[in-house]
C-alpha atoms as a PDB file:
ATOM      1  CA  UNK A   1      35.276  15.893  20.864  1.00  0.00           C
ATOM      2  CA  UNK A   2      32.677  18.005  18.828  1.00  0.00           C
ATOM      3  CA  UNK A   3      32.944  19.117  15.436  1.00  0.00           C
ATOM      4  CA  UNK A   4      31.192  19.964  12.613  1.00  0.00           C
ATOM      5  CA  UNK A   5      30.000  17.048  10.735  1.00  0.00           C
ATOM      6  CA  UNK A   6      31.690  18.415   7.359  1.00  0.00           C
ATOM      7  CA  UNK A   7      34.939  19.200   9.095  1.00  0.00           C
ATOM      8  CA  UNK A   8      35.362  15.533  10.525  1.00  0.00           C
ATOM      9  CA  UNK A   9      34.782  14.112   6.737  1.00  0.00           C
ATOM     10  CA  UNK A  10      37.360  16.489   5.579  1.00  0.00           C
ATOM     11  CA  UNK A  11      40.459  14.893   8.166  1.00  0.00           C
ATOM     12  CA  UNK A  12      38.773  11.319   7.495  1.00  0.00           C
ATOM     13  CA  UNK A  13      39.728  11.940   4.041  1.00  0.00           C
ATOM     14  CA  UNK A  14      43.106  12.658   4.806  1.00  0.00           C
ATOM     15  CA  UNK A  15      45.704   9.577   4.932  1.00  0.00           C
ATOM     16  CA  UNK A  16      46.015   8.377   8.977  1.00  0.00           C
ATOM     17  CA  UNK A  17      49.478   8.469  10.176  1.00  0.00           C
ATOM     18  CA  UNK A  18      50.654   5.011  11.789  1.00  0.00           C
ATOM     19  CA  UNK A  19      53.169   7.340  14.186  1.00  0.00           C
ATOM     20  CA  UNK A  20      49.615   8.502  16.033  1.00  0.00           C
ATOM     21  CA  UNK A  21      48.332   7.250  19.328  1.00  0.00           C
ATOM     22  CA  UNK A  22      45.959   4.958  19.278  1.00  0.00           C
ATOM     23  CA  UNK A  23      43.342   7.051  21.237  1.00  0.00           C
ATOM     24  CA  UNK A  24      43.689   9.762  19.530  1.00  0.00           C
ATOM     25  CA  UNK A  25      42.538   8.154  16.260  1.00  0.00           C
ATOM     26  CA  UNK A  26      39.753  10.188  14.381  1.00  0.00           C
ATOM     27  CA  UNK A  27      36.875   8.120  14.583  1.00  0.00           C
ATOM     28  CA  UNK A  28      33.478   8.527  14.000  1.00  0.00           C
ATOM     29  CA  UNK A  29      31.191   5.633  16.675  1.00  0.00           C
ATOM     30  CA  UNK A  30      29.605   4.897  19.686  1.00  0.00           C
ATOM     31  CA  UNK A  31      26.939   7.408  21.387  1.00  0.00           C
ATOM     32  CA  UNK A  32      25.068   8.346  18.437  1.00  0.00           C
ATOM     33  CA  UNK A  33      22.281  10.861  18.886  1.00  0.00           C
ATOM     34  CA  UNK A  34      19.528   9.136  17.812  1.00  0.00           C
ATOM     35  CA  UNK A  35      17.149  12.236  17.436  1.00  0.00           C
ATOM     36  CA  UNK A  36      19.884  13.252  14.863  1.00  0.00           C
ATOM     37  CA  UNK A  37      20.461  10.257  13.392  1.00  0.00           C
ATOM     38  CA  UNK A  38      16.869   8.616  14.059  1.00  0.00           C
ATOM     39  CA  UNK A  39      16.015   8.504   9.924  1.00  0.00           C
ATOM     40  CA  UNK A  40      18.967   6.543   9.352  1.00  0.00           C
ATOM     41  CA  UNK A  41      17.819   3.927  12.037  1.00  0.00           C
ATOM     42  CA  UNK A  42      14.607   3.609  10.853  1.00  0.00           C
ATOM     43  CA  UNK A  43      15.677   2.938   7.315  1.00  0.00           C
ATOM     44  CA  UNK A  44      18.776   0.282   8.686  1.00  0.00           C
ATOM     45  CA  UNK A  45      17.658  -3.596   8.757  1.00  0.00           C
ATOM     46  CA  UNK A  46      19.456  -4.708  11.126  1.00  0.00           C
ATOM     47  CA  UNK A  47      21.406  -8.437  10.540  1.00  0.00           C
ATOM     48  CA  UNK A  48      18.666 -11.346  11.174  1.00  0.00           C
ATOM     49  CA  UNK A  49      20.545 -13.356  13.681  1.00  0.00           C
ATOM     50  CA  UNK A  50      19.606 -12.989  17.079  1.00  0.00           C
ATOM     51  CA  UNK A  51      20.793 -14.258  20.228  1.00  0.00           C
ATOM     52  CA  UNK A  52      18.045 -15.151  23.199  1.00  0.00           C
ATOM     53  CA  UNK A  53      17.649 -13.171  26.508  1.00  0.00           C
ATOM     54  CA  UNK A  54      19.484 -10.196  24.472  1.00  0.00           C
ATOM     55  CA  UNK A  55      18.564  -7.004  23.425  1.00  0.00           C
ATOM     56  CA  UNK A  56      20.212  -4.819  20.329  1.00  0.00           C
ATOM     57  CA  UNK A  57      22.369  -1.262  21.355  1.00  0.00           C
ATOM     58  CA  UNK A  58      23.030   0.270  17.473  1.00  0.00           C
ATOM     59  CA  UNK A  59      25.845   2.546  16.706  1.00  0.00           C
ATOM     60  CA  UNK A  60      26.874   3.531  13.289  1.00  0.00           C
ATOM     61  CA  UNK A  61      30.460   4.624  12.283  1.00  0.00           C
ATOM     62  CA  UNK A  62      32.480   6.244   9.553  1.00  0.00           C
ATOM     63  CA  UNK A  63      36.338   5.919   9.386  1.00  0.00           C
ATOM     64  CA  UNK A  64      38.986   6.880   7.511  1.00  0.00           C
ATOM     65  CA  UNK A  65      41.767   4.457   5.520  1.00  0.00           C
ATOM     66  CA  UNK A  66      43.928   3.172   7.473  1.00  0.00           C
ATOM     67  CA  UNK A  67      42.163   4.142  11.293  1.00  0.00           C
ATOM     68  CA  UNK A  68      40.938   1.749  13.540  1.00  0.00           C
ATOM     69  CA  UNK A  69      40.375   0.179  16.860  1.00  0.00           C
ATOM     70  CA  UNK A  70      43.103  -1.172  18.871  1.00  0.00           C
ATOM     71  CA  UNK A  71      42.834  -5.015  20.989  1.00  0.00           C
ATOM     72  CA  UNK A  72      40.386  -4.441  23.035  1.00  0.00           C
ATOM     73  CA  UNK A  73      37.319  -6.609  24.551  1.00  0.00           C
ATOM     74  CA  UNK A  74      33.707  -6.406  25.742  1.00  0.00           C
ATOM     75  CA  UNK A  75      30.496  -8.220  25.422  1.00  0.00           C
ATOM     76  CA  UNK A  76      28.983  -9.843  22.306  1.00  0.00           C
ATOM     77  CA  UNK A  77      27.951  -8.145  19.186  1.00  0.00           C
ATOM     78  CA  UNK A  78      27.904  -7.844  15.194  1.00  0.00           C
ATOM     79  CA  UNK A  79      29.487  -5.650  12.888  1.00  0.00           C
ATOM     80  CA  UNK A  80      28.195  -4.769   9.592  1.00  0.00           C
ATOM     81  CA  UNK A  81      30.170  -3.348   6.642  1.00  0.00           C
ATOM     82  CA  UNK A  82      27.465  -0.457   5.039  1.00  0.00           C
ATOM     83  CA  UNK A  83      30.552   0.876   3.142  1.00  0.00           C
ATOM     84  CA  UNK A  84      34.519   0.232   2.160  1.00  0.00           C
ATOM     85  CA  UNK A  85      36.699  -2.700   3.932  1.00  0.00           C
ATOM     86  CA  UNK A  86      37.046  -3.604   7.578  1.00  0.00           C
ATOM     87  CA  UNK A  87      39.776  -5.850   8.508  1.00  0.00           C
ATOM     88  CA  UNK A  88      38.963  -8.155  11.879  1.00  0.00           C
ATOM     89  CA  UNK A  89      41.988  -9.592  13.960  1.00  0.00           C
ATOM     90  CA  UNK A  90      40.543 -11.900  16.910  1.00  0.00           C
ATOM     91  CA  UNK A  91      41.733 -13.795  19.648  1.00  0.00           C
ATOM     92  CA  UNK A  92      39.735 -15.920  22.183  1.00  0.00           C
ATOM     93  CA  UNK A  93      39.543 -14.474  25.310  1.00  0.00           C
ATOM     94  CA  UNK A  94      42.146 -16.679  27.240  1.00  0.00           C
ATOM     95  CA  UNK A  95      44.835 -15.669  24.741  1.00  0.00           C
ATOM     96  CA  UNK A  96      45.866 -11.976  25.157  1.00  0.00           C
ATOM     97  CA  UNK A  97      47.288 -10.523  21.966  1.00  0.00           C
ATOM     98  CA  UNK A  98      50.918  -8.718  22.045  1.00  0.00           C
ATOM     99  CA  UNK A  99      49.591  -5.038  21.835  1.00  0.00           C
ATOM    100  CA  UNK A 100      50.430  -1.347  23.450  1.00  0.00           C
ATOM    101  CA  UNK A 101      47.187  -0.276  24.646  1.00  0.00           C
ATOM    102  CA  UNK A 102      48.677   3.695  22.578  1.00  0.00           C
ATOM    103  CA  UNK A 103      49.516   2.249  19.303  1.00  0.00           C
ATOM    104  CA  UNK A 104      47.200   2.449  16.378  1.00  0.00           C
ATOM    105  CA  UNK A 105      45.822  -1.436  14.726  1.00  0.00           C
ATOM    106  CA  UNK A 106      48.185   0.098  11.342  1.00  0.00           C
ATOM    107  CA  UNK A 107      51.183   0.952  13.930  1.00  0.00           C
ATOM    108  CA  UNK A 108      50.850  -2.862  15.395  1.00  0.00           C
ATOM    109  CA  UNK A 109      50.252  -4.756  11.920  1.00  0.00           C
ATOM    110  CA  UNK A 110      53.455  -3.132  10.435  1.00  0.00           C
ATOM    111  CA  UNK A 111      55.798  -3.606  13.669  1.00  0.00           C
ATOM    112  CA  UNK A 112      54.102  -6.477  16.116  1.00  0.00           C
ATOM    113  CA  UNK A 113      52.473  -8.785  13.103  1.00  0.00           C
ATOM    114  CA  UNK A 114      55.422  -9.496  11.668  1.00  0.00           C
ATOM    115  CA  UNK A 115      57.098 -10.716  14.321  1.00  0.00           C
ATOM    116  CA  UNK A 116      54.615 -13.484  15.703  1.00  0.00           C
ATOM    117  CA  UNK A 117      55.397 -16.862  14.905  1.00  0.00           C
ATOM    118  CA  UNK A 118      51.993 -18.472  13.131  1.00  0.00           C
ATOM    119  CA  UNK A 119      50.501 -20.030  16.413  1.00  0.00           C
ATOM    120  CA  UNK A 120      50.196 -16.702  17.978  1.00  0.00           C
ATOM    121  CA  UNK A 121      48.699 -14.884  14.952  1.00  0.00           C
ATOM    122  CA  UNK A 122      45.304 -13.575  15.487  1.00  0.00           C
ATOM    123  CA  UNK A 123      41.950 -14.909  13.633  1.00  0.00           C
ATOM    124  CA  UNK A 124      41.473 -12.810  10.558  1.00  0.00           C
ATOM    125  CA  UNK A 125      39.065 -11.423   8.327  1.00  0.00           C
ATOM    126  CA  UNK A 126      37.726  -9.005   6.116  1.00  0.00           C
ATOM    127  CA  UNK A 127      34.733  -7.707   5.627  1.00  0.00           C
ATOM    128  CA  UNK A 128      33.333  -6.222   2.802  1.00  0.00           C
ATOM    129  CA  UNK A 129      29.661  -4.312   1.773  1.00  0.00           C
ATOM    130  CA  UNK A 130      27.077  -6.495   3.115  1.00  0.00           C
ATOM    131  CA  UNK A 131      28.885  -8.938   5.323  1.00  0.00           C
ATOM    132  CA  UNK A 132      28.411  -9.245   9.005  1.00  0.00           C
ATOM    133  CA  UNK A 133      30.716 -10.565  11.638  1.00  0.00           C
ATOM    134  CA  UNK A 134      29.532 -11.998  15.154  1.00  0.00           C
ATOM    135  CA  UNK A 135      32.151 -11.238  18.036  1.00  0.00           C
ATOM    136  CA  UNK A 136      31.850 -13.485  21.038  1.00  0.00           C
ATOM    137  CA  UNK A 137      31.409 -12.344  24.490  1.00  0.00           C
ATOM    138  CA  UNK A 138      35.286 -11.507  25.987  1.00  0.00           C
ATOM    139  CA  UNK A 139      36.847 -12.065  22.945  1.00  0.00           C
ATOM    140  CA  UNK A 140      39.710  -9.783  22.498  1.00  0.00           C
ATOM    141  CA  UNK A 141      39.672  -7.756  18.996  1.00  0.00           C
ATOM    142  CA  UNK A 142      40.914  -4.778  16.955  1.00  0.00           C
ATOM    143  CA  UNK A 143      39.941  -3.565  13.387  1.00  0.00           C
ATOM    144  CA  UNK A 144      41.424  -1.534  10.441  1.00  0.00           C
ATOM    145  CA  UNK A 145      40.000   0.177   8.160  1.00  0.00           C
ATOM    146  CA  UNK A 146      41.182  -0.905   4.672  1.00  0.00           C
ATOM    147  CA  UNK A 147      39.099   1.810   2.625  1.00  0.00           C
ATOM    148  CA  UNK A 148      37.107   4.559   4.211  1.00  0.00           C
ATOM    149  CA  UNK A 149      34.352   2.633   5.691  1.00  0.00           C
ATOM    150  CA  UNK A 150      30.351   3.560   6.497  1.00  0.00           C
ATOM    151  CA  UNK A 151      29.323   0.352   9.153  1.00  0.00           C
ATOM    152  CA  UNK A 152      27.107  -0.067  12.110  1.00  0.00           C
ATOM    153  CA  UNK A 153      27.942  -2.374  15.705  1.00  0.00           C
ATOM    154  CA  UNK A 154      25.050  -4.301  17.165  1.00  0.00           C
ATOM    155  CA  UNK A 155      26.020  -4.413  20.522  1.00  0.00           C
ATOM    156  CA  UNK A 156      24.034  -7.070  22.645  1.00  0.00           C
ATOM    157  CA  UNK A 157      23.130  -6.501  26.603  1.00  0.00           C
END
């Protein structure tokens, strides 16, 4: 979906309802145009860890409080917090996580998280301005946005 750039900050601003389906989240990421966005790039510094026989795919992202990503997987990659609070949940790719492929990350940590005994509770963390997580290759994962975030994905083909 297009829309003006002003228009999408306005609904990001606005608090995300847990009730809403997961895809239809509001969610700034992914194909970034980088004619558009090219000055940004060049200024960015990308993390300094590096992986051999790989090459970097950039995409920067703005969310609202409270949106996210649902469980999902795909290759390796980093994720850098620019701005606000991103909270990771992770599970190794031979474990699939308890998830409805419709319901929001907020939706599944108030009604599924609660209900998983400790050994079957994801790997957690949050990251804040400046930090970077690595994802592994496969490994299943699914974000919320604490605070309205500003970050950027290294994606690695």
């Amino acid at each position: 979906v297009d829309v003006p750039f002003q228009e999408y900050v306005e609904q990001l601003l606005k608090p995300q309802d847990p009730a809403r389906l997961g895809s239809d989240t509001l969610y700034f990421f992914g194909d970034n145009n980088l004619t558009e966005w090219g000055p940004l790039f060049q200024r960015y510094v990308p993390p300094a860890f590096r992986i051999p026989g790989t090459s970097p795919a950039y995409s920067f992202g703005i969310a609202g409080s409270g949106s996210g990503v649902p469980f999902h997987w795909h290759g390796p990659g980093f994720s850098e917090v620019i701005f606000g609070r991103k909270r990771w949940f992770l599970y190794p790719p031979d474990k699939t996580p308890h998830f409805h492929p419709n319901e929001t990350t907020l939706a599944w940590l108030h009604h599924t998280y609660p209900t998983l005994p400790p050994a079957e509770r994801p790997l957690e963390c949050t990251l804040r301005p400046g930090e970077v997580l690595y994802f592994p290759d496969r490994w299943w994962h699914a974000t919320l946005n604490l605070d309205t975030s500003v970050f950027i994905s290294t994606f690695l083909g």
